[in-house]
N, C-alpha and C. Protein backbone atom coordinates (compact mmCIF):
# COMPACT_ATOMS: atom_id res chain seq x y z
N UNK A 1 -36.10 -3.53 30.54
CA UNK A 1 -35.27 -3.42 29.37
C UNK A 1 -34.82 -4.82 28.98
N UNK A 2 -34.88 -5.44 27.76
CA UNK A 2 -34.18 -6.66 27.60
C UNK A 2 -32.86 -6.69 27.44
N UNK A 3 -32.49 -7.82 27.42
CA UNK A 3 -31.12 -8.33 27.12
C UNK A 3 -30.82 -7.69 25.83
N UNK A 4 -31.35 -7.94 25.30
CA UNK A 4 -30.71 -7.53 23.73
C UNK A 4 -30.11 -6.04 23.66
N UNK A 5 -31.50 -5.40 24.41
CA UNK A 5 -31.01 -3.68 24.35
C UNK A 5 -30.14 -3.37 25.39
N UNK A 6 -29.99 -4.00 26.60
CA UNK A 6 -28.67 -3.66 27.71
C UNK A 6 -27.56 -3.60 26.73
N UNK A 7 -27.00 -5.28 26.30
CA UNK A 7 -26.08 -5.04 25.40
C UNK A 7 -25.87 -4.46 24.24
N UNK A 8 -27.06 -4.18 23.77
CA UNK A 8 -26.60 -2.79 22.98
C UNK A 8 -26.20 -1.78 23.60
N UNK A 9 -26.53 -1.52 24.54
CA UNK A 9 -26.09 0.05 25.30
C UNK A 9 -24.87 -0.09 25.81
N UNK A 10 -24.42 -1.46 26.32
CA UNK A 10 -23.24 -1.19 26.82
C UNK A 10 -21.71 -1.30 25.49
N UNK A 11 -22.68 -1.95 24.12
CA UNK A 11 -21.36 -1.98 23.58
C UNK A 11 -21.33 -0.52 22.46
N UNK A 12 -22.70 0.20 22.90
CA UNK A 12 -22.44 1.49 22.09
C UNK A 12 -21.67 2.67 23.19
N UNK A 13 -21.80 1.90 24.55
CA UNK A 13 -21.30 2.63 25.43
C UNK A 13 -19.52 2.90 25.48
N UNK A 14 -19.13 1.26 25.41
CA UNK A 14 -17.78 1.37 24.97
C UNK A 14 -17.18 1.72 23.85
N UNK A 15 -17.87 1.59 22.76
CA UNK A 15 -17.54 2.59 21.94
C UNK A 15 -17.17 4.18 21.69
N UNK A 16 -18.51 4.82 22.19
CA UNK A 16 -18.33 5.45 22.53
C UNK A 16 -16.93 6.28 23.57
N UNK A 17 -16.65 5.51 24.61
CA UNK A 17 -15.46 5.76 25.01
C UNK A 17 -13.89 5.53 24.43
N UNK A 18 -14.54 4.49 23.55
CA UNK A 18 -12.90 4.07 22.86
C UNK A 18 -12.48 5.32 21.98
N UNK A 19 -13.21 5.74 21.27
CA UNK A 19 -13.65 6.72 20.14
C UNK A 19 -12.23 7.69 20.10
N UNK A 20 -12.38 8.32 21.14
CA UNK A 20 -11.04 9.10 21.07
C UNK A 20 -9.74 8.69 21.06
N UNK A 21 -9.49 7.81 21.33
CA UNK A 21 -8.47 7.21 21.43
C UNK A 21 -7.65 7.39 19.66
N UNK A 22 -8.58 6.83 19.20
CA UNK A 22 -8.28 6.74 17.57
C UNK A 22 -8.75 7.38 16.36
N UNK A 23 -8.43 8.07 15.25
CA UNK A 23 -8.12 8.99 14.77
C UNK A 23 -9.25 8.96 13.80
N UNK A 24 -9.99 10.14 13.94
CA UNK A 24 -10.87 10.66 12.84
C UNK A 24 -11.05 10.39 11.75
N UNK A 25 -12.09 9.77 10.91
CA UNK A 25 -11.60 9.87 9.33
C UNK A 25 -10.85 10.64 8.88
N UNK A 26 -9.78 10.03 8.06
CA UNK A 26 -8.65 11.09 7.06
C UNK A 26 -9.49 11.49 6.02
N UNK A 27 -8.91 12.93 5.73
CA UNK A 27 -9.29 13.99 4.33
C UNK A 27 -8.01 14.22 3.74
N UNK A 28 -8.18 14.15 2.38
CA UNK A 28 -7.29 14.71 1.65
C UNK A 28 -7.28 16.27 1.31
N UNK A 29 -5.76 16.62 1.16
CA UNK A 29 -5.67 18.41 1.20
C UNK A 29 -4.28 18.06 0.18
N UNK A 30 -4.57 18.72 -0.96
CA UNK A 30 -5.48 19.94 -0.97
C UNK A 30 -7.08 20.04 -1.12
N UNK A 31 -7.55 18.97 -1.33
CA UNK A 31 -8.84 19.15 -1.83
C UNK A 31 -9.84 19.45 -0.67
N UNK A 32 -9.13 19.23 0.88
CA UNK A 32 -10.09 19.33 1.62
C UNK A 32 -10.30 20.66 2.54
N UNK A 33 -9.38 21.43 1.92
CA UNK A 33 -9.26 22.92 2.15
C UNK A 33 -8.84 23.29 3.31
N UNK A 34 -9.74 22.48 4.39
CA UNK A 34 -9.33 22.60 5.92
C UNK A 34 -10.33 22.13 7.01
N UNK A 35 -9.92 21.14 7.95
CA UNK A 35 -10.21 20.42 8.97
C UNK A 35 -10.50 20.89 10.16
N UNK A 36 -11.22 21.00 10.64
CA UNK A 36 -12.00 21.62 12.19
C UNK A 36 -11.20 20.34 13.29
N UNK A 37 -10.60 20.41 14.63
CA UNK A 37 -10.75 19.67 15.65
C UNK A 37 -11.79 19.31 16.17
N UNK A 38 -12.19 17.96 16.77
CA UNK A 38 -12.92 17.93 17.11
C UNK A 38 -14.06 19.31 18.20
N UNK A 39 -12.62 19.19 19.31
CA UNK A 39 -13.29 20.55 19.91
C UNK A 39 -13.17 21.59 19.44
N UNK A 40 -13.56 21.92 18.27
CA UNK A 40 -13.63 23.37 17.30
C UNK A 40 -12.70 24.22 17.86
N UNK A 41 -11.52 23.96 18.72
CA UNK A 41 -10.79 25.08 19.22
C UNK A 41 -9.97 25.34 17.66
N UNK A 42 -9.13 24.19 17.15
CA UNK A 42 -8.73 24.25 15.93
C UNK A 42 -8.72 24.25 14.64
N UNK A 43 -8.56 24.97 13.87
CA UNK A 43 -8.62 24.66 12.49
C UNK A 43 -7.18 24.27 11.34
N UNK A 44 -6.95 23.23 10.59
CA UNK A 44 -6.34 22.94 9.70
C UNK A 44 -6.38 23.17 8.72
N UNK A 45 -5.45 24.32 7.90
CA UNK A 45 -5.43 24.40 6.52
C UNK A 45 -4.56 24.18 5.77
N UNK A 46 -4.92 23.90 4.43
CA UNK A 46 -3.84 23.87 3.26
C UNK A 46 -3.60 25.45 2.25
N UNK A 47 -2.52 25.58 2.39
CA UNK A 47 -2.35 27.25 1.68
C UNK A 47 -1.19 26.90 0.85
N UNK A 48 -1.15 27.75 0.10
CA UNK A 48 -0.10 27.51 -1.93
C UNK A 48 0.67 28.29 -1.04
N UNK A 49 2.09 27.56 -1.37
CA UNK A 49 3.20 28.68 -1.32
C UNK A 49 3.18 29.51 -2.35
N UNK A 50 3.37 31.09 -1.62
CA UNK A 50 3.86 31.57 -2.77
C UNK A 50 5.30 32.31 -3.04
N UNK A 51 5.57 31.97 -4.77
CA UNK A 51 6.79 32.78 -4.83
C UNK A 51 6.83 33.01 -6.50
N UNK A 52 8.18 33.39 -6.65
CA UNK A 52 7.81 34.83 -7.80
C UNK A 52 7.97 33.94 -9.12
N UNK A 53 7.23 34.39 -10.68
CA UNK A 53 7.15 33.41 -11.29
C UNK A 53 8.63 32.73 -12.05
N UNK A 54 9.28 33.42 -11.30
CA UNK A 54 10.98 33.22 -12.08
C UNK A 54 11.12 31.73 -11.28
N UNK A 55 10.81 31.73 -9.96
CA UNK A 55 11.42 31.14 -8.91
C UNK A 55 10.68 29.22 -8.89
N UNK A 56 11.50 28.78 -8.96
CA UNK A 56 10.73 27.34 -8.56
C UNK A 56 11.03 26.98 -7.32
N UNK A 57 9.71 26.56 -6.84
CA UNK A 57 9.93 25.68 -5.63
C UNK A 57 9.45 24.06 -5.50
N UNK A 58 10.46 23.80 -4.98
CA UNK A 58 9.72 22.04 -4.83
C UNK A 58 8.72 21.81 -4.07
N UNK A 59 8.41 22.33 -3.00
CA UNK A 59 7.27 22.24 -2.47
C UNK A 59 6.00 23.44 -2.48
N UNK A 60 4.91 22.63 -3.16
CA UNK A 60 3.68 24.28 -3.18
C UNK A 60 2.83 24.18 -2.58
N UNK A 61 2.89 23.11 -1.51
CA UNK A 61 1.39 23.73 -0.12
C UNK A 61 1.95 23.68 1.10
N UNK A 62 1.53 24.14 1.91
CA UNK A 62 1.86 23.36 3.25
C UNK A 62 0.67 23.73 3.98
N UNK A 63 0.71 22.61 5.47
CA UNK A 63 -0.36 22.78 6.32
C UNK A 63 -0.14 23.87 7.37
N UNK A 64 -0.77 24.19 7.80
CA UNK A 64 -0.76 25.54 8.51
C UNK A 64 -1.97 24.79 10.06
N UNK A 65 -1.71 24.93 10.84
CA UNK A 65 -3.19 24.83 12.03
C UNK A 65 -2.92 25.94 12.55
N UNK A 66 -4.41 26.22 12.95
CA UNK A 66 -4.35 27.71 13.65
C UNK A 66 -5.38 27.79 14.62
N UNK A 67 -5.15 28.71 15.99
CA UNK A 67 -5.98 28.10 17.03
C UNK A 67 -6.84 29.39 16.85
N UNK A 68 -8.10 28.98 16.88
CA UNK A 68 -8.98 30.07 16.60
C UNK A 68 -10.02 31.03 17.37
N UNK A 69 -9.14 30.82 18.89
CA UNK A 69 -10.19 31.68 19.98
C UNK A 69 -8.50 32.81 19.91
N UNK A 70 -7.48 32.25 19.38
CA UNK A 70 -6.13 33.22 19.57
C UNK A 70 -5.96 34.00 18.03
N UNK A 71 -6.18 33.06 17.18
CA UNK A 71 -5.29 33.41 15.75
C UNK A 71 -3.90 33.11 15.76
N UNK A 72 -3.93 32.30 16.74
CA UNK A 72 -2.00 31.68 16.61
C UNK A 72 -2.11 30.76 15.54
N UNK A 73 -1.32 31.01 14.93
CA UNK A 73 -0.68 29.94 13.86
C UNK A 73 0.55 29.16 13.59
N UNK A 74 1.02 27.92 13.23
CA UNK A 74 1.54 27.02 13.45
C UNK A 74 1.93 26.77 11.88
N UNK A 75 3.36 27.06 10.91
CA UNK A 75 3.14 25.69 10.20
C UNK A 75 3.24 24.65 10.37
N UNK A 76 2.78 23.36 9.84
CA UNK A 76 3.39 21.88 10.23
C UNK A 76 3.68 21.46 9.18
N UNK A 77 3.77 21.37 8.16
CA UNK A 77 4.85 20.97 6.91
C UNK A 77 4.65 21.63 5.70
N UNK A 78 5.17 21.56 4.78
CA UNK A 78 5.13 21.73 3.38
C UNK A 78 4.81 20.15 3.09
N UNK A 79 4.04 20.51 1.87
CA UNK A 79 4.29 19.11 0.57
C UNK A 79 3.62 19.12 -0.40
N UNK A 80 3.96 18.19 -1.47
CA UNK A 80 3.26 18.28 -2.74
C UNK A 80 2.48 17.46 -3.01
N UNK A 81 1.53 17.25 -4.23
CA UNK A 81 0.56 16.23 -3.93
C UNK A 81 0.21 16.16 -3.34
N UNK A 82 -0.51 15.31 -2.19
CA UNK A 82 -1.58 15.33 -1.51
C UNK A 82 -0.82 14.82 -0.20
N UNK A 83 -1.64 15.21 0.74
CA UNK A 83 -1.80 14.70 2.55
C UNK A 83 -2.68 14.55 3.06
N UNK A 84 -2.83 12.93 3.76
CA UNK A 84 -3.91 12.98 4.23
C UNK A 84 -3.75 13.44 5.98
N UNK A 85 -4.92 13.58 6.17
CA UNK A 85 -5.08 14.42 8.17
C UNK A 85 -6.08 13.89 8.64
N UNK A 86 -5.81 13.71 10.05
CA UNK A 86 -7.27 13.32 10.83
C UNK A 86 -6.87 13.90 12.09
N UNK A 87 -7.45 14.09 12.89
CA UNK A 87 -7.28 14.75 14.15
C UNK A 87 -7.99 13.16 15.31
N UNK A 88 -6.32 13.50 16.14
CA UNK A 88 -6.47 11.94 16.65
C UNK A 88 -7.32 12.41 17.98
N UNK A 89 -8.67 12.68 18.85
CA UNK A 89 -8.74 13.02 19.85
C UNK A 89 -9.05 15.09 19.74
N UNK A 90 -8.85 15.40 20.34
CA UNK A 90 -8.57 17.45 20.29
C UNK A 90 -7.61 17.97 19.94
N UNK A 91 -6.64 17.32 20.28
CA UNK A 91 -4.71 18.37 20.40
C UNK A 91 -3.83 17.20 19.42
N UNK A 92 -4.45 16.32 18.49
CA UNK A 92 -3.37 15.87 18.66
C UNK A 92 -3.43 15.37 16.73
N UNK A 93 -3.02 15.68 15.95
CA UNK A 93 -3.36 15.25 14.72
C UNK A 93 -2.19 14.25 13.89
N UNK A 94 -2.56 13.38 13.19
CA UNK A 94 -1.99 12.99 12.20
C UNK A 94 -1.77 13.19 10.59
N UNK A 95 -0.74 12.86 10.27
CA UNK A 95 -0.62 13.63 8.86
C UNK A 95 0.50 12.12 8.27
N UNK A 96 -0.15 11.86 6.86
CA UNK A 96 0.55 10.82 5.89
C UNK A 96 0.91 12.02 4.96
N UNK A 97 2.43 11.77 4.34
CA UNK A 97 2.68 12.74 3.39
C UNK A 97 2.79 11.46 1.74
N UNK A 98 2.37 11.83 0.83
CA UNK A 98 2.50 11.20 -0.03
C UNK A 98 3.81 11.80 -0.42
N UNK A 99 4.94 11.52 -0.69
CA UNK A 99 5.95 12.39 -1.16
C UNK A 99 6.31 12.65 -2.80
N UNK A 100 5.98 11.16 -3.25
CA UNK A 100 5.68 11.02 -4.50
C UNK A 100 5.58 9.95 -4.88
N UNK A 101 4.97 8.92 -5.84
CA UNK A 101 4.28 7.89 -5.91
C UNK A 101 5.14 6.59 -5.51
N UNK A 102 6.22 6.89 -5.02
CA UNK A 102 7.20 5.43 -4.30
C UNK A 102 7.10 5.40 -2.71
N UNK A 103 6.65 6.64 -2.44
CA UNK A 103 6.95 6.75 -0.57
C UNK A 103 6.36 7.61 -0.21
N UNK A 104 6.02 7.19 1.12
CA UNK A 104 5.17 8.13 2.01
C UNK A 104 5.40 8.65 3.33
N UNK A 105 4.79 9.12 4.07
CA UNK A 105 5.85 9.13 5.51
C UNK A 105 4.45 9.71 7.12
N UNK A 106 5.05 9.06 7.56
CA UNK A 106 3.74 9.54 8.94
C UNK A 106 3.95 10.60 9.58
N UNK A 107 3.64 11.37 10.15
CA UNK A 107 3.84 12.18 11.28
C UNK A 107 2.59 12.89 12.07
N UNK A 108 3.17 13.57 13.67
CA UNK A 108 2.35 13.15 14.52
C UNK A 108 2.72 14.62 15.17
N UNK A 109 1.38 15.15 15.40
CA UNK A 109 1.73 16.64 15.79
C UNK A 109 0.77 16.93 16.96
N UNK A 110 1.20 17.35 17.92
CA UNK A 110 0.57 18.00 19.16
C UNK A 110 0.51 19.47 19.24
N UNK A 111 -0.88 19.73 19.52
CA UNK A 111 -0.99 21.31 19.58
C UNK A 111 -0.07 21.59 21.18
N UNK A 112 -0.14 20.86 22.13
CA UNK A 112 0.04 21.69 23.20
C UNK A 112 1.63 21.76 23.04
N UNK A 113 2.25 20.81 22.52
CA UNK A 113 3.74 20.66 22.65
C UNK A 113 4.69 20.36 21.40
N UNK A 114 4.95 21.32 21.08
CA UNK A 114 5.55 20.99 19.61
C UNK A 114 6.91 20.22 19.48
N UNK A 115 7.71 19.94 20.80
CA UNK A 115 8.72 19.09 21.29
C UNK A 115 8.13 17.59 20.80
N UNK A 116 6.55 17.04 21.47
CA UNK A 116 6.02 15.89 21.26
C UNK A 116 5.99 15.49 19.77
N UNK A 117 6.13 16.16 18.93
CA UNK A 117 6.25 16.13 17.12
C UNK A 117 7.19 14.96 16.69
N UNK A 118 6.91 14.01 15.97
CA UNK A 118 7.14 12.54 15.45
C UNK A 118 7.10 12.77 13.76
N UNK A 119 8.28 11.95 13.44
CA UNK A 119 7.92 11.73 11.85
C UNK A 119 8.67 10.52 11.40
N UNK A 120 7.83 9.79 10.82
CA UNK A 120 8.34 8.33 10.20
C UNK A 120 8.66 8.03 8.77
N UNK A 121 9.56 7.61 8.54
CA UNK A 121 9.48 7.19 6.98
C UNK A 121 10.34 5.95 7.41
N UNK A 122 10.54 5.39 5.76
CA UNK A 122 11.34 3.92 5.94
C UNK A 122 13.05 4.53 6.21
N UNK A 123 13.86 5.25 5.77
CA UNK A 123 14.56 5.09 6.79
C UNK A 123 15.14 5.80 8.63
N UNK A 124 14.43 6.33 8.60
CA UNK A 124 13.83 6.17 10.06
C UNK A 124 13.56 4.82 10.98
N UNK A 125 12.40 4.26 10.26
CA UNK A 125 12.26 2.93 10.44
C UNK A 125 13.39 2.00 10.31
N UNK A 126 13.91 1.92 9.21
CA UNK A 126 15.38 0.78 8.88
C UNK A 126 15.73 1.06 10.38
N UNK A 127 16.14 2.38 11.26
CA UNK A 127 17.16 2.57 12.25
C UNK A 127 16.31 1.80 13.30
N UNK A 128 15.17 1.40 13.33
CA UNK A 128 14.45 1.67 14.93
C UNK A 128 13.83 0.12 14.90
N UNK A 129 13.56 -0.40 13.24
CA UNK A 129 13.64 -2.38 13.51
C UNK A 129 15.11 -2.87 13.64
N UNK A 130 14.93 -4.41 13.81
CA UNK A 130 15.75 -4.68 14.27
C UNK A 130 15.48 -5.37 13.10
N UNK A 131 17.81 -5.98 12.87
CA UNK A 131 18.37 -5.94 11.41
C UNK A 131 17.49 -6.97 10.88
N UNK A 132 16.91 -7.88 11.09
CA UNK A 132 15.87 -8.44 10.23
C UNK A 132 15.04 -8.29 9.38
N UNK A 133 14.71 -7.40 10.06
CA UNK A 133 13.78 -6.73 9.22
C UNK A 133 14.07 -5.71 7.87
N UNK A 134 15.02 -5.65 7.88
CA UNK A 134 15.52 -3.71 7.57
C UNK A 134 15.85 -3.95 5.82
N UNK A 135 15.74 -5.26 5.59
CA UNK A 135 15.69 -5.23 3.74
C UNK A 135 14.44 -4.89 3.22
N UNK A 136 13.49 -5.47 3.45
CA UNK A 136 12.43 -4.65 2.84
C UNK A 136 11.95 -2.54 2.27
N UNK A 137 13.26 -2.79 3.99
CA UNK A 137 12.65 -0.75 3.42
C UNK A 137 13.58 -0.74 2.92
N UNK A 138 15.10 -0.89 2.91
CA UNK A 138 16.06 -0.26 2.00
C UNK A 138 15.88 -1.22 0.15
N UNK A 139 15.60 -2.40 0.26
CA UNK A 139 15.65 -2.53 -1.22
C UNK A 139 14.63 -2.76 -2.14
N UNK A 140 13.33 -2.24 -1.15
CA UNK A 140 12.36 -2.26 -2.06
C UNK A 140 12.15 -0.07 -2.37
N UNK A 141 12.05 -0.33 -3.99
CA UNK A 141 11.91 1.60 -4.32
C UNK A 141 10.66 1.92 -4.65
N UNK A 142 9.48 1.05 -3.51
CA UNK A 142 7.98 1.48 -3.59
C UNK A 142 7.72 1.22 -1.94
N UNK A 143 7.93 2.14 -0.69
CA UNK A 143 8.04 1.79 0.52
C UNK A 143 7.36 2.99 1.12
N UNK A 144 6.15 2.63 1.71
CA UNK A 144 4.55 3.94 2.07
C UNK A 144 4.56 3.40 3.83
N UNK A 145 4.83 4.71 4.22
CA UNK A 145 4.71 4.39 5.70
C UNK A 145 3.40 5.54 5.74
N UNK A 146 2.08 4.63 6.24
CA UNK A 146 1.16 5.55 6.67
C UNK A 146 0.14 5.97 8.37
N UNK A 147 0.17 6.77 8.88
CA UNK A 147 -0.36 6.87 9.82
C UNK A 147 -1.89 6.23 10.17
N UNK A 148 -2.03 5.92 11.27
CA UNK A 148 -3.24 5.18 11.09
C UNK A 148 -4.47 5.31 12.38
N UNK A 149 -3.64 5.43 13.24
CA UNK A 149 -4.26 5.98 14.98
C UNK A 149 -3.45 6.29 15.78
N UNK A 150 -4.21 6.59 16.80
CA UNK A 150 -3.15 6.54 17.95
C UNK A 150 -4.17 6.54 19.56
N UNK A 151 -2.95 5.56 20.41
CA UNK A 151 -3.76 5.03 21.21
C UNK A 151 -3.14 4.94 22.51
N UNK A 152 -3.24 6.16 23.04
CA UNK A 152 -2.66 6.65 24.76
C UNK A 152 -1.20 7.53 23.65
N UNK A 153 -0.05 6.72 23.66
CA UNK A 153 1.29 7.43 23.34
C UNK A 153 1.79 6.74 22.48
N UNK A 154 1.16 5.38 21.64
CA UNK A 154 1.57 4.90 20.88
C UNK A 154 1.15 5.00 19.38
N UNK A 155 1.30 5.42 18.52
CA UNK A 155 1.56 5.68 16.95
C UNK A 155 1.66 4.49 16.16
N UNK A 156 0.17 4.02 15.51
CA UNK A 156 -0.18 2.63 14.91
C UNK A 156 -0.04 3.48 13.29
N UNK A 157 0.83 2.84 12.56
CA UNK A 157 1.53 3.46 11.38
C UNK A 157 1.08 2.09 10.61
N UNK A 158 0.50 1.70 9.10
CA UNK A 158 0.54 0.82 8.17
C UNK A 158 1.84 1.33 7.01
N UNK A 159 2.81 -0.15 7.49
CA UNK A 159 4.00 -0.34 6.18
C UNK A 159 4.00 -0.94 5.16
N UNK A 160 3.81 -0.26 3.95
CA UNK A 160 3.61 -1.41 3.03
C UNK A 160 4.75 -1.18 2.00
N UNK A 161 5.15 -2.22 0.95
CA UNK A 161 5.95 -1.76 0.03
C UNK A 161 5.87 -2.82 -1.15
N UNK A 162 6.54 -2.96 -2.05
CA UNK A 162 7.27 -3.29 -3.26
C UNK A 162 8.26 -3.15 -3.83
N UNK A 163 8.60 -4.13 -4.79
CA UNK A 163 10.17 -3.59 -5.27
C UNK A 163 10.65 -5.03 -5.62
N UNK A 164 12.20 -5.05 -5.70
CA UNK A 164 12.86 -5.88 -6.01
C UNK A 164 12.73 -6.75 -5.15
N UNK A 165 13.07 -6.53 -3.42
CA UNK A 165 12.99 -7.72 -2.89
C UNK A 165 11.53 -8.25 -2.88
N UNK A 166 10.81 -7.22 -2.49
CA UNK A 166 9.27 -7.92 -2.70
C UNK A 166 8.28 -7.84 -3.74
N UNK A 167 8.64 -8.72 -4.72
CA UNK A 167 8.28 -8.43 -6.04
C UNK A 167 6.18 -8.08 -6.08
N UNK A 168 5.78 -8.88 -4.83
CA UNK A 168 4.52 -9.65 -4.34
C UNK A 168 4.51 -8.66 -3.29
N UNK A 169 5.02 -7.69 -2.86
CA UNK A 169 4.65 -6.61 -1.56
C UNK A 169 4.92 -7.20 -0.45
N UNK A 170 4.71 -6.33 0.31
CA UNK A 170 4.62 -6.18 1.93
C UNK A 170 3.83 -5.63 2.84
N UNK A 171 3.11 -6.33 3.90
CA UNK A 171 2.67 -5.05 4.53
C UNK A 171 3.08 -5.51 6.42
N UNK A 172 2.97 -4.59 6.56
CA UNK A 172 3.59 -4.47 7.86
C UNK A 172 2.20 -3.55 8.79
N UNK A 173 1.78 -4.09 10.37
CA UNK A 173 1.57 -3.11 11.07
C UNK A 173 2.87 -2.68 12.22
N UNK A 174 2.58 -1.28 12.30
CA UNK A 174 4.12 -1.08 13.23
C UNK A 174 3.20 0.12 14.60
N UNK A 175 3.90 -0.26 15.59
CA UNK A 175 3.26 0.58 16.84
C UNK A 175 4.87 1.37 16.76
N UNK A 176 5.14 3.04 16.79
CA UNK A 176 5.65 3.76 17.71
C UNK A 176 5.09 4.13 18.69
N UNK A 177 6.49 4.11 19.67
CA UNK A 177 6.07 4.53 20.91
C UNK A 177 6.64 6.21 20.86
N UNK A 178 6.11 7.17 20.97
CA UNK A 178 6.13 8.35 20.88
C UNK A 178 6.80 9.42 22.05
N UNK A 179 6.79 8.45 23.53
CA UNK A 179 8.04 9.08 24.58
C UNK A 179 8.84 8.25 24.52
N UNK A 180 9.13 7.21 23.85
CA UNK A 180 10.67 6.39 24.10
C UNK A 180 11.19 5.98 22.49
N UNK A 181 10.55 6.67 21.41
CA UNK A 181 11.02 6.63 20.23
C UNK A 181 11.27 5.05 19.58
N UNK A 182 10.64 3.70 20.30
CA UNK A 182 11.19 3.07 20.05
C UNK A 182 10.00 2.45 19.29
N UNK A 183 10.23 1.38 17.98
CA UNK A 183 8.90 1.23 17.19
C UNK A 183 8.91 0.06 17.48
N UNK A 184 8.15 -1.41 17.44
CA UNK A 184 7.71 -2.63 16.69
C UNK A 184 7.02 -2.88 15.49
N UNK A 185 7.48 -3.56 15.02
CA UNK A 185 6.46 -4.10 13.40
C UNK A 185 6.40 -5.09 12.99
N UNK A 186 5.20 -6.00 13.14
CA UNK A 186 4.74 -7.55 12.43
C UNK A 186 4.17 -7.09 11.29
N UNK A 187 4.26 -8.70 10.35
CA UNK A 187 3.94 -8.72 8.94
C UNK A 187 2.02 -9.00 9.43
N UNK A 188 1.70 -8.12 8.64
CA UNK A 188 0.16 -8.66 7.98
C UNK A 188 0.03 -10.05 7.55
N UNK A 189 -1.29 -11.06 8.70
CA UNK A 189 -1.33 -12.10 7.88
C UNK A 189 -1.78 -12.03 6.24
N UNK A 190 -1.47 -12.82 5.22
CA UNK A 190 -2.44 -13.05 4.22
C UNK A 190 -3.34 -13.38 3.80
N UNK A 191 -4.26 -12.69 3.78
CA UNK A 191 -5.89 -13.03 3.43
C UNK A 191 -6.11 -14.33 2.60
N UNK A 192 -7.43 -15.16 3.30
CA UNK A 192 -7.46 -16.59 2.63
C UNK A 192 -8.21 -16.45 1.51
């Protein structure tokens, strides 16, 4: 075997192993109707709330997962507009909520343990950086916290924003840590 093809094998090899670690291509829902787990135990859907035509509601979908050797079902949020999902690994999915075109918010859902359930937005965040940081999310009124992987117990979220203080944006990567609730977040260098 040559050199060339060993190291191919070994870096399709580590790949291969890294793989789970980090999170599936995201789909958008509603349009994407509903998401299989990797190990087909689960399925993810988007379903219309319904209610009567007198009645308004602010929110008209929510996600639903449902385990499909049981038929147990789970909601995991309502929202409007769109969400994106990826399933980080088998049990363990992510969800960005667009809330509406200024903000967004992460969250982090485990089939086996619904205690393990995480959700981020900027002020969440304001509480969990430290005060240095914490003008960007409160005075900018365009501030998108989005989910991005996840890797053992930590929750790699992209912060970005706009606004008054940052007329020119922001972006931020931020790691939560998901058993000790506690986050970090550096600025994105700027592209040359």
């Amino acid at each position: 075997m040559s050199r060339f093809v060993r190291i191919l094998a070994l870096m399709l090899t580590i790949a291969i192993s890294v793989v789970p670690a980090f999170a599936a291509p995201f789909v958008l829902f509603p349009q994407a109707g509903q998401l299989v787990s990797p190990d087909r135990r689960f399925v993810l859907r988007s379903v219309e709330n319904e209610s009567s035509s007198t009645e308004f509601v602010g929110t008209f979908r929510a996600l639903w997962v449902t385990e499909l050797a049981t038929g147990r079902s789970r909601k995991l949020c309502d929202y409007m507009g769109v969400a994106a999902a990826a399933w980080a690994g088998d049990n363990y999915l992510l969800v960005t909520q667009y809330l509406a075109k200024k903000t967004s918010r992460a969250l982090f859902f485990a089939m086996s343990d619904t205690q393990a359930d995480a959700m981020l937005d900027a002020p969440t965040l304001t509480r969990l950086v430290p005060p240095e940081m914490r003008e960007p999310l409160r005075e900018n009124d365009h501030v998108f916290v989005e989910a991005s992987r996840l890797e053992g117990e930590i929750l790699h979220v992209h912060v970005w924003g706009y606004g008054r203080h940052d007329p020119s944006g922001f972006r931020w990567n931020c790691q939560y840590g998901l058993r000790d609730g506690r986050a970090t977040c550096a600025g994105e260098k700027p592209s040359p």
